[in-house]
PDB file of N, CA and C in Angstrom:
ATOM      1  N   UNK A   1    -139.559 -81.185 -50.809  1.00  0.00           N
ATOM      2  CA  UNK A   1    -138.126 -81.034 -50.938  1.00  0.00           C
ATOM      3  C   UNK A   1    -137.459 -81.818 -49.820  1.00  0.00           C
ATOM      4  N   UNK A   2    -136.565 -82.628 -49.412  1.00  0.00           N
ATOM      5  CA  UNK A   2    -135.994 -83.646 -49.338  1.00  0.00           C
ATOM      6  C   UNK A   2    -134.399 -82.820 -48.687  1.00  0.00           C
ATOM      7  N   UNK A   3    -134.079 -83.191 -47.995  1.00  0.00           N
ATOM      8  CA  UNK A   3    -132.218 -82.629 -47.204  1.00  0.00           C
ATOM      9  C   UNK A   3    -131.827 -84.270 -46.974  1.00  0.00           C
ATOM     10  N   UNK A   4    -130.956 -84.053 -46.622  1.00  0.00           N
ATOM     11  CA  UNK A   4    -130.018 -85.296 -45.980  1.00  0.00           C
ATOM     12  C   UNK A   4    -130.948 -86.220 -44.817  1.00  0.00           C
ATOM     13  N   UNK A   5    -130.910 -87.298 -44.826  1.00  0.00           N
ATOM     14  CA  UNK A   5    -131.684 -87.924 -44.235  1.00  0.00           C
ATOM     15  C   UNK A   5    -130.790 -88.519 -42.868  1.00  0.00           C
ATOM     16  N   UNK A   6    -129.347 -88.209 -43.286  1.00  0.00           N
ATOM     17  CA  UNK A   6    -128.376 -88.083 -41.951  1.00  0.00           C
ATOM     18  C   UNK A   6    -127.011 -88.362 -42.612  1.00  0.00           C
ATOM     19  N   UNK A   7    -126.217 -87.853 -41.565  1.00  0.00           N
ATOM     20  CA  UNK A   7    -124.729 -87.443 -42.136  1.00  0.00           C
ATOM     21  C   UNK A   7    -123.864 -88.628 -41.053  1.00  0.00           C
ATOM     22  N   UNK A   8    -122.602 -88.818 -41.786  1.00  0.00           N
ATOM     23  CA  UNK A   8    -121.436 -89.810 -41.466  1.00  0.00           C
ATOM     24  C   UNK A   8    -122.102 -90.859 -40.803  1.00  0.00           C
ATOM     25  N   UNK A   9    -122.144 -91.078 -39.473  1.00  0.00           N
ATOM     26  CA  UNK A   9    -122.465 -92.603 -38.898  1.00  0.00           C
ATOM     27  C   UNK A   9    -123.967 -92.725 -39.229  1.00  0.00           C
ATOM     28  N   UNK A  10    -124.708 -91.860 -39.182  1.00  0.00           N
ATOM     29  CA  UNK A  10    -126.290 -92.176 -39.042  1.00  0.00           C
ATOM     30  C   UNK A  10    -126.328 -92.609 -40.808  1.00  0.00           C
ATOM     31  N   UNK A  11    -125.724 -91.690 -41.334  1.00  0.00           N
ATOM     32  CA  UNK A  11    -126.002 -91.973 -42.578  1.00  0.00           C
ATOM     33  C   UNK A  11    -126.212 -93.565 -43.188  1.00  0.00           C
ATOM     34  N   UNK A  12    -124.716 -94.128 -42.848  1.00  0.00           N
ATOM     35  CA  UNK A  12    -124.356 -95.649 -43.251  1.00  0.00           C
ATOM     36  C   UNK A  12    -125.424 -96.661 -42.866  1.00  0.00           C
ATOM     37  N   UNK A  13    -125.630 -96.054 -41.278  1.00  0.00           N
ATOM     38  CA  UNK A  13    -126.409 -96.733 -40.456  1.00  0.00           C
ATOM     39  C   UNK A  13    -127.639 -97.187 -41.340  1.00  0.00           C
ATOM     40  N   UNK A  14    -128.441 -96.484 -41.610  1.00  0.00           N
ATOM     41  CA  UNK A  14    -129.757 -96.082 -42.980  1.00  0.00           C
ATOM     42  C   UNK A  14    -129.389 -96.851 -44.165  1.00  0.00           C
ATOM     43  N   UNK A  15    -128.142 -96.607 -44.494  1.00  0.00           N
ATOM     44  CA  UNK A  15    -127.729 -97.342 -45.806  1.00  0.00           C
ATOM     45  C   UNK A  15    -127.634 -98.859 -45.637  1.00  0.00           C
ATOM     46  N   UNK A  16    -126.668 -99.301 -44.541  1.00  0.00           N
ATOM     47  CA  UNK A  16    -126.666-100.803 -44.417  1.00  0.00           C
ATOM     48  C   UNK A  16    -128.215-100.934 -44.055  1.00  0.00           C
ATOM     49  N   UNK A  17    -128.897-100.586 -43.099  1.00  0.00           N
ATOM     50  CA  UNK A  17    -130.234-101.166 -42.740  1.00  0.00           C
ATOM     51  C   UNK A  17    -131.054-101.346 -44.182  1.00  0.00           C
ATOM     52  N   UNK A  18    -130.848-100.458 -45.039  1.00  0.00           N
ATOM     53  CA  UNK A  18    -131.903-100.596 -46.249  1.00  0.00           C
ATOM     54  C   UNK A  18    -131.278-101.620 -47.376  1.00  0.00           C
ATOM     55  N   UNK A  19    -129.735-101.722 -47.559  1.00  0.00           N
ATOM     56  CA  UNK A  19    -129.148-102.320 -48.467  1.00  0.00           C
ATOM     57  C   UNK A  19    -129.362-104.072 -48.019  1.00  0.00           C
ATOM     58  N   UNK A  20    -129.894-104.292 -46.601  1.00  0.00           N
ATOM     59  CA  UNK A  20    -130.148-105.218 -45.762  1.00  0.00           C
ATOM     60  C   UNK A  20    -131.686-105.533 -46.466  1.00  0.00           C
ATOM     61  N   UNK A  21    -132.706-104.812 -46.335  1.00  0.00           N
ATOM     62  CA  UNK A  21    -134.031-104.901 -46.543  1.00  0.00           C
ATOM     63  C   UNK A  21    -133.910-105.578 -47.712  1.00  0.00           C
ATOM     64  N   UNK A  22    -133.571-104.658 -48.799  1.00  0.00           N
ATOM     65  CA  UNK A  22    -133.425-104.770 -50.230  1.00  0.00           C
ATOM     66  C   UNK A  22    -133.204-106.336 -50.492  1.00  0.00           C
ATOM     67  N   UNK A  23    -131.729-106.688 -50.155  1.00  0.00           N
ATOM     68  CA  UNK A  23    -131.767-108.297 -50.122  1.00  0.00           C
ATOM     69  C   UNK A  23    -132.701-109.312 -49.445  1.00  0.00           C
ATOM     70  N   UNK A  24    -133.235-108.758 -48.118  1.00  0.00           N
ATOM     71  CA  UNK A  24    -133.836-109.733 -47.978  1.00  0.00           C
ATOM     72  C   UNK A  24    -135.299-110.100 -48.084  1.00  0.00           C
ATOM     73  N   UNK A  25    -135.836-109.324 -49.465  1.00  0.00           N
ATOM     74  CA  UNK A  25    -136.404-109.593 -50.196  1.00  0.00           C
ATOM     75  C   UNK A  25    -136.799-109.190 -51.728  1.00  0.00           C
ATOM     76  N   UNK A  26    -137.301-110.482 -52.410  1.00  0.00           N
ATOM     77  CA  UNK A  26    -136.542-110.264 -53.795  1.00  0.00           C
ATOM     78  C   UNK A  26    -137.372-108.875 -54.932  1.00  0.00           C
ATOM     79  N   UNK A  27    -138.443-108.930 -53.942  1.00  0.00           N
ATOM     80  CA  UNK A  27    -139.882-107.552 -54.756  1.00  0.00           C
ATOM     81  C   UNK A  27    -139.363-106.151 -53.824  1.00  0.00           C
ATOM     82  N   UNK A  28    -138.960-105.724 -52.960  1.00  0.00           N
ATOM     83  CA  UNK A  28    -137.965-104.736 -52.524  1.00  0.00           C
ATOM     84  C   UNK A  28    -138.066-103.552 -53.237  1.00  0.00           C
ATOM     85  N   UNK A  29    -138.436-102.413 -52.699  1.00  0.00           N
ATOM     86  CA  UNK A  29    -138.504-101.280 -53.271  1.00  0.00           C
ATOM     87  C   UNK A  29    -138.182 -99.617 -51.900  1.00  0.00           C
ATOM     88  N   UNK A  30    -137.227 -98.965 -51.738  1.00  0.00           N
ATOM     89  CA  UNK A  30    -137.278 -98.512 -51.260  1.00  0.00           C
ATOM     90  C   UNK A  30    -137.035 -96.748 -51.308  1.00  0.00           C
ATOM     91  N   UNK A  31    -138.473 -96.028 -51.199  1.00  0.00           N
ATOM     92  CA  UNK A  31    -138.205 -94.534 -51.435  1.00  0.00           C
ATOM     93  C   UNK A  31    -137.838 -93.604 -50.532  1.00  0.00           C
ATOM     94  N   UNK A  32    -138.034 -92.713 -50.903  1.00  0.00           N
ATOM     95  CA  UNK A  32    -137.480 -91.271 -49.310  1.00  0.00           C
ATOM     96  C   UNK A  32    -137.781 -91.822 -48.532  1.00  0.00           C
ATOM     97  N   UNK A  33    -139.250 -91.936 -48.618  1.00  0.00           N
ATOM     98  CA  UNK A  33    -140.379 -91.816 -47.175  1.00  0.00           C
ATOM     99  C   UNK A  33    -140.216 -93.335 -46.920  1.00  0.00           C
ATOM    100  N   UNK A  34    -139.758 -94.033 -47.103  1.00  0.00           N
ATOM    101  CA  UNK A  34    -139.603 -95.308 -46.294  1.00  0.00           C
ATOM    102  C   UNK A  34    -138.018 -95.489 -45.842  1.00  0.00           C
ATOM    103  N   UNK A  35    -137.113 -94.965 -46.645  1.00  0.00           N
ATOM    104  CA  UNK A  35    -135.742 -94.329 -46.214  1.00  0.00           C
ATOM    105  C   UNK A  35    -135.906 -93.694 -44.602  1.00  0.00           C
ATOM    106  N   UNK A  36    -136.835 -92.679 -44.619  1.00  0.00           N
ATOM    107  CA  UNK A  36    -136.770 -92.075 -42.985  1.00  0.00           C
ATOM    108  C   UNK A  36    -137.242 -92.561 -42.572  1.00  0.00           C
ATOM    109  N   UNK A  37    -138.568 -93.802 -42.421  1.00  0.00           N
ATOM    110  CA  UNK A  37    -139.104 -94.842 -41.523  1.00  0.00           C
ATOM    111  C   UNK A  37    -138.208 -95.414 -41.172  1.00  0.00           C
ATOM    112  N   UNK A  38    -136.844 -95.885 -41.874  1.00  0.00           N
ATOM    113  CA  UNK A  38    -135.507 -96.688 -41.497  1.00  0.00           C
ATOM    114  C   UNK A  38    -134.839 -96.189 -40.425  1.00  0.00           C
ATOM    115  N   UNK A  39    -134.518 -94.336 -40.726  1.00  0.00           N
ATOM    116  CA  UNK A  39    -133.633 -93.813 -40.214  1.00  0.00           C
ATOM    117  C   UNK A  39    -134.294 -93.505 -38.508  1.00  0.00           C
ATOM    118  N   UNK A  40    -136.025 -93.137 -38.855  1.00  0.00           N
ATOM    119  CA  UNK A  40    -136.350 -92.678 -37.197  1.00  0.00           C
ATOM    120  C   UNK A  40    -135.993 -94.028 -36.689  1.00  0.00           C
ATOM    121  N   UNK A  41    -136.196 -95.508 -37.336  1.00  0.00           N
ATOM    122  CA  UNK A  41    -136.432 -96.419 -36.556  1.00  0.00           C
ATOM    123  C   UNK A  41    -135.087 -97.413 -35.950  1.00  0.00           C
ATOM    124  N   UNK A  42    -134.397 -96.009 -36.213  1.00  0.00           N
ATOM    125  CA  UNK A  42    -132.483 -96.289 -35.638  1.00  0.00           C
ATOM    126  C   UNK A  42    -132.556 -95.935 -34.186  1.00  0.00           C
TER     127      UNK A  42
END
């Protein structure tokens, strides 16, 4: 089971970093558990 992976600034933070990944490459796949590898690695 899965909660918020972070709220207001941390949140975006996670979002641009992954919406970043995603583009910069074109096979790109990103789940929970690599979602919070993003977020600890803020």
């Amino acid at each position: 089971l899965y909660g918020a992976l972070g709220v207001g600034g941390t949140k975006m933070k996670i979002h641009r970093a992954a919406i970043a990944r995603i583009f910069a490459s074109a096979d790109a796949f990103l789940d929970a558990e690599e979602l919070l590898v993003i977020g600890e690695s803020l």
